[in-house]
N, C-alpha and C. Protein backbone atom coordinates (compact mmCIF):
# COMPACT_ATOMS: atom_id res chain seq x y z
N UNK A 1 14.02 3.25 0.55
CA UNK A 1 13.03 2.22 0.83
C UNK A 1 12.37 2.50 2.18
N UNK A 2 11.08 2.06 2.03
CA UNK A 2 10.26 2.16 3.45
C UNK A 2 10.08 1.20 3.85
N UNK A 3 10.46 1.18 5.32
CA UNK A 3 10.29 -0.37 6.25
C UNK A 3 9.34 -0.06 6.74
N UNK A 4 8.26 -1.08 7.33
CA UNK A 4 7.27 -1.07 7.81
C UNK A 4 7.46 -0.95 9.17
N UNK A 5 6.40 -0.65 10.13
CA UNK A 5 6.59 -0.42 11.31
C UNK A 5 6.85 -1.84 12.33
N UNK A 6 6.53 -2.93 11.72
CA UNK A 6 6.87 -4.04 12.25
C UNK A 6 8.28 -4.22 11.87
N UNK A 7 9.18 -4.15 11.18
CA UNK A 7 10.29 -4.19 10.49
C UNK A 7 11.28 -2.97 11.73
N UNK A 8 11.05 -1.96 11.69
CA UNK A 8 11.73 -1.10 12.54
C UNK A 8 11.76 -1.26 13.82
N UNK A 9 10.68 -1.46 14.39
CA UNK A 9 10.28 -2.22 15.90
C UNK A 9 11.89 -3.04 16.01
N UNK A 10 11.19 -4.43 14.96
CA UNK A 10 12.44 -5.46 15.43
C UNK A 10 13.86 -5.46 15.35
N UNK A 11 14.26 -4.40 14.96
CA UNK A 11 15.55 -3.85 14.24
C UNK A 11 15.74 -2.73 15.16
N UNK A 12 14.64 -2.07 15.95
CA UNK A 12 14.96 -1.21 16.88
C UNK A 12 15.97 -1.81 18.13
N UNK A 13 15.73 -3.15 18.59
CA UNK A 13 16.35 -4.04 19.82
C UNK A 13 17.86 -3.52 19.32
N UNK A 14 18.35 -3.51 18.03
CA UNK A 14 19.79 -3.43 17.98
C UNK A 14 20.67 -2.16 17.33
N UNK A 15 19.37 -1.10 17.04
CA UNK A 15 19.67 -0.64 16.39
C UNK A 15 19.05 0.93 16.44
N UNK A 16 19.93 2.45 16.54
CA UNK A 16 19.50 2.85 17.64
C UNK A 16 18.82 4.44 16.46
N UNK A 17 18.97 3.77 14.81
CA UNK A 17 18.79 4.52 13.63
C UNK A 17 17.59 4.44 13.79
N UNK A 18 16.92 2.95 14.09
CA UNK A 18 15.72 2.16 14.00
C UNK A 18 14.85 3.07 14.93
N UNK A 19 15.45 3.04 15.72
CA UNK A 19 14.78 3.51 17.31
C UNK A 19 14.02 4.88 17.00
N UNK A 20 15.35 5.43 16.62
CA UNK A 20 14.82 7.12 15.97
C UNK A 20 13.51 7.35 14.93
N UNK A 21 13.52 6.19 13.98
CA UNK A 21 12.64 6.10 12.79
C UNK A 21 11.35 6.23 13.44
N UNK A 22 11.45 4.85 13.98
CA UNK A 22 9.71 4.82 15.37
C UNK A 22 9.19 5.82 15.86
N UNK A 23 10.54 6.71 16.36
CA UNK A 23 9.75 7.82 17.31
C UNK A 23 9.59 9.03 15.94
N UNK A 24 10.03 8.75 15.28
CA UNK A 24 9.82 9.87 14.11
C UNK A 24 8.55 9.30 13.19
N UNK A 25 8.25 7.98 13.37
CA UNK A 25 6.84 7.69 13.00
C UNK A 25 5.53 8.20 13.49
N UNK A 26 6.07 8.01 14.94
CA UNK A 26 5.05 8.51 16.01
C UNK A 26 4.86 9.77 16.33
N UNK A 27 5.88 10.82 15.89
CA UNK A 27 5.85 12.11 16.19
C UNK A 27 4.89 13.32 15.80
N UNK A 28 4.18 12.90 14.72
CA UNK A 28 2.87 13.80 14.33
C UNK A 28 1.49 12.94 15.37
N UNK A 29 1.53 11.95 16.13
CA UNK A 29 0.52 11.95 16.79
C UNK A 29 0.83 12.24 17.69
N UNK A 30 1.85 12.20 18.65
CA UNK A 30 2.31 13.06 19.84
C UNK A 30 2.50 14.06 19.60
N UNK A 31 2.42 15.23 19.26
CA UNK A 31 2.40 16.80 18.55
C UNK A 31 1.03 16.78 18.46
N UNK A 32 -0.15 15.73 18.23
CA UNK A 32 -1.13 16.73 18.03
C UNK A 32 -1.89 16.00 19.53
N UNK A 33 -1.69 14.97 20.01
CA UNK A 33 -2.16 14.70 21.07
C UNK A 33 -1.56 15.82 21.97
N UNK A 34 -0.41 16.48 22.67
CA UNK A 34 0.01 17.18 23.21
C UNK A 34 -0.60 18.53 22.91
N UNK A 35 -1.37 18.67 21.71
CA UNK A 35 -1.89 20.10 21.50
C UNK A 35 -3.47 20.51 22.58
N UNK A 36 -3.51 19.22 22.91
CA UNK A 36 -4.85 19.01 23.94
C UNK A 36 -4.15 19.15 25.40
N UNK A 37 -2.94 19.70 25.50
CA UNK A 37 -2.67 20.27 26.75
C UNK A 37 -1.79 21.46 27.40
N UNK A 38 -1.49 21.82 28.05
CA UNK A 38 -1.29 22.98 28.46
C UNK A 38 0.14 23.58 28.03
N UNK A 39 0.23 24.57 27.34
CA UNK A 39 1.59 24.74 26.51
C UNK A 39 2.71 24.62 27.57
N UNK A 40 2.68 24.81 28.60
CA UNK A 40 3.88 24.99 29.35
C UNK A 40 4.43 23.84 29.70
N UNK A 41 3.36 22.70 29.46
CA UNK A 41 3.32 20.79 30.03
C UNK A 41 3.80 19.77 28.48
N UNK A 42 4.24 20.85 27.38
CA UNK A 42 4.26 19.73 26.41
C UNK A 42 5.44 19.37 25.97
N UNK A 43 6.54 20.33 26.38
CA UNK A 43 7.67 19.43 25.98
C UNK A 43 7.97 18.40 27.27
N UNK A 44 7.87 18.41 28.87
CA UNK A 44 7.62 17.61 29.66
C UNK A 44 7.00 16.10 29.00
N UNK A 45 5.36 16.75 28.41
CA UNK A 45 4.96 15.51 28.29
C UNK A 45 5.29 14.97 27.09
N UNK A 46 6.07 15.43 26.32
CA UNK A 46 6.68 14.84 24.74
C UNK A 46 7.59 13.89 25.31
N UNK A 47 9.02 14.37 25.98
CA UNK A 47 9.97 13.39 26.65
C UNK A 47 9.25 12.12 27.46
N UNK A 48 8.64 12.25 28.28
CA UNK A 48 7.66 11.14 28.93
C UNK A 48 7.05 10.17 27.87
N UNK A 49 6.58 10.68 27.09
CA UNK A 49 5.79 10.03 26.01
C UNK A 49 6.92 9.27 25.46
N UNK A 50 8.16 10.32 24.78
CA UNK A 50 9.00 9.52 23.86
C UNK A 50 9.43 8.02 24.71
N UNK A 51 9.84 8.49 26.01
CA UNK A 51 10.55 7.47 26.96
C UNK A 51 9.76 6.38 27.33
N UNK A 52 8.53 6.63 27.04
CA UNK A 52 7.37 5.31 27.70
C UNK A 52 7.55 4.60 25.70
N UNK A 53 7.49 5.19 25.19
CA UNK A 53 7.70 4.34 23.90
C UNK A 53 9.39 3.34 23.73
N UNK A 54 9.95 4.27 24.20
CA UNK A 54 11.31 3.48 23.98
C UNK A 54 11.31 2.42 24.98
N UNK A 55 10.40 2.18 26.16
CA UNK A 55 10.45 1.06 27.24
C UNK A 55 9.23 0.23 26.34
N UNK A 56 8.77 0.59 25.30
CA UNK A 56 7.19 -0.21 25.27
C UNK A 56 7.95 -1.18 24.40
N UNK A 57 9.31 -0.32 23.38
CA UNK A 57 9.37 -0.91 22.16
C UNK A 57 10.70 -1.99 22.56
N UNK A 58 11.15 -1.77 23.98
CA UNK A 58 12.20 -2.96 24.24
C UNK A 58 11.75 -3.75 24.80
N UNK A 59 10.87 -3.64 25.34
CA UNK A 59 9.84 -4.67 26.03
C UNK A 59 8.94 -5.17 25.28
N UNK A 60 8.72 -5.41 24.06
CA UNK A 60 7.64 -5.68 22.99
C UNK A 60 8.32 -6.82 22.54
N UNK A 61 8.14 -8.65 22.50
CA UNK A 61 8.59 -9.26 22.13
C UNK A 61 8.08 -9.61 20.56
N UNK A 62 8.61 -9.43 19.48
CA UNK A 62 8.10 -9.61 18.24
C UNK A 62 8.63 -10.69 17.32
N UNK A 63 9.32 -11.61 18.45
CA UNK A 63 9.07 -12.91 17.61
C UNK A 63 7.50 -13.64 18.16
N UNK A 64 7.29 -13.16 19.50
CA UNK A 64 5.86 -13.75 19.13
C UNK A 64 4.95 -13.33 19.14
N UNK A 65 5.16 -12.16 18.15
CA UNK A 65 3.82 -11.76 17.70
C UNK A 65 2.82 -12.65 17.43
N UNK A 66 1.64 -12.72 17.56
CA UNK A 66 0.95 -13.74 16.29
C UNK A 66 0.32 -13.25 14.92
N UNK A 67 0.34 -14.03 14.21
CA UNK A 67 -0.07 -12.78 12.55
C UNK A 67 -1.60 -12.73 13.04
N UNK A 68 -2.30 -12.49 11.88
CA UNK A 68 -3.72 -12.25 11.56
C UNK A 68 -4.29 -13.74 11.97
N UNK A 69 -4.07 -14.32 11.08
CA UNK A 69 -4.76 -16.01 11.29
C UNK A 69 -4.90 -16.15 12.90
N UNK A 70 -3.29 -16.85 13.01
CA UNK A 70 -3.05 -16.99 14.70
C UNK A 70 -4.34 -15.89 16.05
N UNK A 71 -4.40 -15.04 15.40
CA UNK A 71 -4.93 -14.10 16.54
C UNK A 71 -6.30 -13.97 16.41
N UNK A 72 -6.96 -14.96 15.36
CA UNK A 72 -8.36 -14.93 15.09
C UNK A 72 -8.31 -16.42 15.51
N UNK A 73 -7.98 -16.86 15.65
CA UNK A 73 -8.41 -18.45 16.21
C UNK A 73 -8.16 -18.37 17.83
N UNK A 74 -6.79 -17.21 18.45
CA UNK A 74 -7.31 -17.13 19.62
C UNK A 74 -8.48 -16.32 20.28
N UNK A 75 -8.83 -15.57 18.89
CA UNK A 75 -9.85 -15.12 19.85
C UNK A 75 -11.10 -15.81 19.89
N UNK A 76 -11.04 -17.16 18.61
CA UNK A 76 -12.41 -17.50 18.79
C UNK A 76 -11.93 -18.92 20.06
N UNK A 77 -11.01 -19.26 20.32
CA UNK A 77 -10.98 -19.79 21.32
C UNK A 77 -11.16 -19.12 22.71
N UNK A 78 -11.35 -18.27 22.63
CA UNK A 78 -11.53 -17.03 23.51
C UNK A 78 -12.74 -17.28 23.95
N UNK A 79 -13.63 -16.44 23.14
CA UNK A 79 -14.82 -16.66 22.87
C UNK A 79 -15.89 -17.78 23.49
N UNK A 80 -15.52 -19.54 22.73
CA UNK A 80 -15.69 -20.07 23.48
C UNK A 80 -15.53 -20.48 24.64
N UNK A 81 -14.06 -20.39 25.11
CA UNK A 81 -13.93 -20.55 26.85
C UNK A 81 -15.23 -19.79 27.38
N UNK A 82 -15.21 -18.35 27.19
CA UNK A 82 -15.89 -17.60 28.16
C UNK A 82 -17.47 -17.98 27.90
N UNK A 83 -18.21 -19.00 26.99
CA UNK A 83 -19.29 -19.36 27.25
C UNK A 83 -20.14 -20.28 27.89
C-alpha cells in the first residue's frame, strides 16, 4: 500500500521507517536539483539537504494543517484585511 505524503510526514514524528520513505520520496528531486552543481559539492549538498528536511519535517506541525476549504477562506480573509 501507498501512503500519501501527508500520512508519512505524520507518522514520521514517531517513526524512523516513515522518515526514510520521505527522504526516499524526495530523492529524485534532490539528485536532479544537485545536478545543477558542481560534482565535487553534491554529496555535501545532498546530506545538508537531507538534514534541512529531517528539521523541516519535525518541525512541521500537521495537526494544524488547514485542508483546502480552511485555507481558502483564510486567504480570502486575507485579501480583505489588506484592502
Amino acid at each position: 500500500m501507498r501512503d500519501s505524503l501527508y500520512t508519512l510526514v505524520k507518522r514520521s514524528k514517531t517513526d524512523v521507517q516513515s522518515m526514510n520513505r520521505v527522504i526516499e520520496t524526495f530523492s529524485p528531486k534532490i539528485l536532479s536539483s544537485l545536478n545543477q552543481t558542481n560534482h565535487q559539492d553534491r554529496e555535501d549538498l545532498s546530506q545538508e539537504i537531507k538534514m534541512k528536511l529531517l528539521l523541516c519535517i519535525k518541525n512541521f506541525d500537521v495537526e494544524n494543517t488547514p485542508g483546502y476549504f480552511q485555507m481558502m477562506e483564510q486567504l480570502k480573509e486575507r485579501d480583505v484585511a489588506q484592502r
